[in-house]
N, C-alpha and C. Protein backbone atom coordinates (compact mmCIF):
# COMPACT_ATOMS: atom_id res chain seq x y z
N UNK A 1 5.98 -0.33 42.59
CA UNK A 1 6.24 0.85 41.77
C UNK A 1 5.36 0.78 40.52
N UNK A 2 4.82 1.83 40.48
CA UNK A 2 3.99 2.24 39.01
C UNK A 2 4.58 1.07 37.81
N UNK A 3 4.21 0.43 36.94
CA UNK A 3 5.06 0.03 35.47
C UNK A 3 5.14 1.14 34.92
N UNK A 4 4.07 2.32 34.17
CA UNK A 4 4.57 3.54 33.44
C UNK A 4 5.95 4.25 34.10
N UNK A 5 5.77 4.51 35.38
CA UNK A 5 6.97 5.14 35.96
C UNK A 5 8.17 4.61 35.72
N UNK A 6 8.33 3.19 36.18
CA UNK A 6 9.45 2.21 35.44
C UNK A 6 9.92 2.85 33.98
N UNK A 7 8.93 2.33 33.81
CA UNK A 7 9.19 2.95 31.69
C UNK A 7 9.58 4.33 31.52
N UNK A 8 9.31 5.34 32.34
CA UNK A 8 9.90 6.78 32.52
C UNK A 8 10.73 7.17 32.31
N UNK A 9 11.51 5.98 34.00
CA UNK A 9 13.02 6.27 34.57
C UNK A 9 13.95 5.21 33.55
N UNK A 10 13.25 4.26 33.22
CA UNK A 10 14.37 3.63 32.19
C UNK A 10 14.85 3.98 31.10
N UNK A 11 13.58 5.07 30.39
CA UNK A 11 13.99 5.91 28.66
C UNK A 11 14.82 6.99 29.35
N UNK A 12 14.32 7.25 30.62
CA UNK A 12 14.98 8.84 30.70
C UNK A 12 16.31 8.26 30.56
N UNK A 13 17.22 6.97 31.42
CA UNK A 13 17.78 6.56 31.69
C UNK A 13 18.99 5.98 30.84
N UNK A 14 18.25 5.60 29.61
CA UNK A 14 18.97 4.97 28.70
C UNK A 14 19.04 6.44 27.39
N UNK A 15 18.67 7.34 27.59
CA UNK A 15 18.39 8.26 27.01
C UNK A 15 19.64 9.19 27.33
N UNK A 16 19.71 9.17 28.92
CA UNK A 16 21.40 9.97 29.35
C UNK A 16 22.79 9.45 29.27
N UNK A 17 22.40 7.71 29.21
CA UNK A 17 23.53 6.76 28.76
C UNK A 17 24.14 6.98 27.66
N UNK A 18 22.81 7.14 26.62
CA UNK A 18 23.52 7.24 24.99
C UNK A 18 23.87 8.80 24.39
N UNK A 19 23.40 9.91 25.93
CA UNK A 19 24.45 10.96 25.73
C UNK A 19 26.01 11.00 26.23
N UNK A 20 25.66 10.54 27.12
CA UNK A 20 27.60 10.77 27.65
C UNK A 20 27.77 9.11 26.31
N UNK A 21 27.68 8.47 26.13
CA UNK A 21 28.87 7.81 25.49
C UNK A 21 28.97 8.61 24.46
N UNK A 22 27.79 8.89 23.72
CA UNK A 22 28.60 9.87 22.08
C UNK A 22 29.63 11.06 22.53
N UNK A 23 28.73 12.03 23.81
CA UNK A 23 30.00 12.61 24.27
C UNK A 23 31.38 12.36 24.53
N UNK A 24 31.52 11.14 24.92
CA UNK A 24 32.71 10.81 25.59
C UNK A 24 33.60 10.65 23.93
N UNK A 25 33.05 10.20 23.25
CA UNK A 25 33.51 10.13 21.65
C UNK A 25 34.34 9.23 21.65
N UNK A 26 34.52 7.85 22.45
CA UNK A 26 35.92 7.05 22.14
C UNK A 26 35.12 5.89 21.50
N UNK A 27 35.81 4.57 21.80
CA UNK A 27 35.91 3.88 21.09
C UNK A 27 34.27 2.95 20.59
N UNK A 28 33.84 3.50 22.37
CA UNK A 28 32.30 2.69 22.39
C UNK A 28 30.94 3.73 22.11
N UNK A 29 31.50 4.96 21.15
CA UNK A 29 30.25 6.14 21.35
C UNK A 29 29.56 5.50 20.26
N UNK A 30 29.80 4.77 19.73
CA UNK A 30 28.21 4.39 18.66
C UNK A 30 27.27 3.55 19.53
N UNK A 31 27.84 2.69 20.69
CA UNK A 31 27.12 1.83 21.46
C UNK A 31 25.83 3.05 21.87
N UNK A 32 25.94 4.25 21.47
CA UNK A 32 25.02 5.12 22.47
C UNK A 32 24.00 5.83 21.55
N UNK A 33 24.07 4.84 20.66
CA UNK A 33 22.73 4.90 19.58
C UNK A 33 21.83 3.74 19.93
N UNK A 34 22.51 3.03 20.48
CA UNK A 34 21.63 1.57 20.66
C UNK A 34 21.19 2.03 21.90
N UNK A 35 21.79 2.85 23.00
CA UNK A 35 21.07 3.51 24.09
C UNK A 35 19.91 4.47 23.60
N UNK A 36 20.24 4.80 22.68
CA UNK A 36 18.91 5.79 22.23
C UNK A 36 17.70 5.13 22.08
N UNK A 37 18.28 3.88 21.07
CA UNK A 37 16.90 3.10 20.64
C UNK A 37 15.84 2.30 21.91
N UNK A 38 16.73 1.76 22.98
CA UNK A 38 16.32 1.90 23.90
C UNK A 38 15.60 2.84 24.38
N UNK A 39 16.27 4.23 24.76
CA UNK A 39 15.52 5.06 25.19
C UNK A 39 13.80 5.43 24.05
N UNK A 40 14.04 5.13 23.15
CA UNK A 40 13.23 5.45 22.34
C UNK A 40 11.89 4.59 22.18
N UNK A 41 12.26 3.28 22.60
CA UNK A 41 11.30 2.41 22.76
C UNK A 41 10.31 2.99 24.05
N UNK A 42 11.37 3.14 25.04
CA UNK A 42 10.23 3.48 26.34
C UNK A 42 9.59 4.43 26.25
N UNK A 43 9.74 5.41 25.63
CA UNK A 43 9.30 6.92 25.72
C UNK A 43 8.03 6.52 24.49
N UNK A 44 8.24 5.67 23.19
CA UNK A 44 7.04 5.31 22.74
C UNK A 44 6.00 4.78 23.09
N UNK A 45 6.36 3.95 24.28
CA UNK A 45 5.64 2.87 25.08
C UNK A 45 4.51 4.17 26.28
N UNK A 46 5.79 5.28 27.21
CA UNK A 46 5.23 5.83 27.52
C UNK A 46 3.89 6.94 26.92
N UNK A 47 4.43 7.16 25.82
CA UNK A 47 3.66 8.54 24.98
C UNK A 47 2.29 7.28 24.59
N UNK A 48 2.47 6.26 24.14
CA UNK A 48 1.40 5.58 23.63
C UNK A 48 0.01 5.68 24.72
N UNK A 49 0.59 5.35 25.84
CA UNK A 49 -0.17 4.93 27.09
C UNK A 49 -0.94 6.06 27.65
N UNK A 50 0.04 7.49 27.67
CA UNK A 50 -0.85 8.24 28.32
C UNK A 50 -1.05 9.25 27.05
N UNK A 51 -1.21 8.79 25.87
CA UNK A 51 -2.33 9.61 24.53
C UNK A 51 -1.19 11.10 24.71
N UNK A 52 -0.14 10.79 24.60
CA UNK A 52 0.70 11.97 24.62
C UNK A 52 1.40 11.94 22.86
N UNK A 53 0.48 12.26 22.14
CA UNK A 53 0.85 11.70 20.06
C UNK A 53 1.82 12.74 19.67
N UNK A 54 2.12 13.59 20.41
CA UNK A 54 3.61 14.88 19.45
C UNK A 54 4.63 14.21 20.29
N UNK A 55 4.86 13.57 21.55
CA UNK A 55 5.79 12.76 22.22
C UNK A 55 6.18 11.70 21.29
N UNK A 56 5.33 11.08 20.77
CA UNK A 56 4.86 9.87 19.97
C UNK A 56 5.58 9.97 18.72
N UNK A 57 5.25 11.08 17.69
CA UNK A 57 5.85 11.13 16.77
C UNK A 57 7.10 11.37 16.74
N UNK A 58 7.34 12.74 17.74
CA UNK A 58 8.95 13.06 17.97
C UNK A 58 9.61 11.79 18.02
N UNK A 59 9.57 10.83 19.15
CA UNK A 59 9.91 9.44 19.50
C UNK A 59 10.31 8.52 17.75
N UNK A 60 8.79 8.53 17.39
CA UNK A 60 9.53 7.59 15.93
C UNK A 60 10.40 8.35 15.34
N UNK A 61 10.24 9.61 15.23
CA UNK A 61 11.60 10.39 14.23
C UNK A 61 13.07 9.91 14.72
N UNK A 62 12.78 10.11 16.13
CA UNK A 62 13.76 9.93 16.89
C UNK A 62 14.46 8.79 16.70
N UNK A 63 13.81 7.61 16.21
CA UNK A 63 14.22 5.97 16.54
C UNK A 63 14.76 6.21 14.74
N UNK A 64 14.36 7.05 13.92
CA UNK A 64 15.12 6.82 12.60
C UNK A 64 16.36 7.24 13.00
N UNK A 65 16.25 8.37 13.42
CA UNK A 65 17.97 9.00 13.49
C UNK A 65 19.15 8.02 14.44
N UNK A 66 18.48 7.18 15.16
CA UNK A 66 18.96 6.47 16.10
C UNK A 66 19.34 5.23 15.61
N UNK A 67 18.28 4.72 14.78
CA UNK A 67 18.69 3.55 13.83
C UNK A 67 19.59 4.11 12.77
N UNK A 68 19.93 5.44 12.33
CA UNK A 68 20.97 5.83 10.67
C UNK A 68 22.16 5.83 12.20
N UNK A 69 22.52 5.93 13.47
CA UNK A 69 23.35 5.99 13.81
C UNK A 69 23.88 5.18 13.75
N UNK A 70 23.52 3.83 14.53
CA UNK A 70 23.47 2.37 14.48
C UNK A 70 24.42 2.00 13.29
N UNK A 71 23.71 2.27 12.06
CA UNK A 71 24.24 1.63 11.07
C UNK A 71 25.51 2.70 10.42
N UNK A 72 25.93 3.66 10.70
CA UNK A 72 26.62 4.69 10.31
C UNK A 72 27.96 4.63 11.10
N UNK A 73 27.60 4.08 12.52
CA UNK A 73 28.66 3.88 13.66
C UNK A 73 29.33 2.43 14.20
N UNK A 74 28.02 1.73 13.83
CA UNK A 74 28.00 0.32 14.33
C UNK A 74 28.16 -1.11 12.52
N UNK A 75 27.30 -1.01 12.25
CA UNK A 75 27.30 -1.61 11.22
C UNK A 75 27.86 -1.63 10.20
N UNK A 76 28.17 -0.29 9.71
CA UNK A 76 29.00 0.29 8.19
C UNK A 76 30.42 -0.36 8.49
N UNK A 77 30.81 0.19 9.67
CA UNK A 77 32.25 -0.11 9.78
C UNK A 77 32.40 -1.93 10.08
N UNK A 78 31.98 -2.06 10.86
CA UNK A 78 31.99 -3.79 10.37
C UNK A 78 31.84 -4.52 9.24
N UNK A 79 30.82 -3.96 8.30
CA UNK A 79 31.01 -4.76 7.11
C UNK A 79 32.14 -3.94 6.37
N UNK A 80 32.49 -2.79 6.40
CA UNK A 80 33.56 -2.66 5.70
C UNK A 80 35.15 -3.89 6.43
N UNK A 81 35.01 -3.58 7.65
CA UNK A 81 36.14 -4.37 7.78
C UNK A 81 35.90 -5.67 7.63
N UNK A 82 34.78 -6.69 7.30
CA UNK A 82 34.65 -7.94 6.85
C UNK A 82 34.99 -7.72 5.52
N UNK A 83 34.36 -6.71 4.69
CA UNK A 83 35.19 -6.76 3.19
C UNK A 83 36.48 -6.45 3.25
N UNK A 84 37.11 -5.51 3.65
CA UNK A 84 38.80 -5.39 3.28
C UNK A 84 39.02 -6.98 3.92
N UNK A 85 38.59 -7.65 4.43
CA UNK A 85 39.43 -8.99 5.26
C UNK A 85 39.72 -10.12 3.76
N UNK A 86 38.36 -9.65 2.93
CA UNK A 86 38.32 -10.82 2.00
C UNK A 86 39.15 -10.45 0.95
């Protein structure tokens, strides 16, 4: 199998993962920012390779909003609950 194609089906892939979990909205929907970033890596990897640069940029915008999720869904709330612990 192609490697670009690989890299395709895996952003497309990890790209529909980290929609249904935010959809699903329970306990694990921030995990589906870290699916984004995933998805976001491949689709950079892809856009790099075949000189596709508005894919490219969309993609890094994309990996900010994906990383403020991360830390908005995933991170914030952990260190808050390590501080209330202390």
């Amino acid at each position: 199998m192609n490697p670009t194609l690989i890299i395709e089906l895996t952003a497309a892939a990890f790209g529909v993962l980290g929609t249904v979990l935010l959809a699903l909205n329970g306990p694990r929907a921030g995990w589906g920012f870290v699916a984004f970033l995933a998805s976001n890596a491949g689709w950079i990897a892809f856009a790099w390779i075949h000189a596709h640069w508005a894919l490219l940029a969309q993609q890094l915008a994309f990996t900010v909003s994906s990383l403020l999720g991360v830390w908005v869904w995933l991170v914030k709330p952990l260190l808050d609950d390590l501080e209330a612990a202390s």
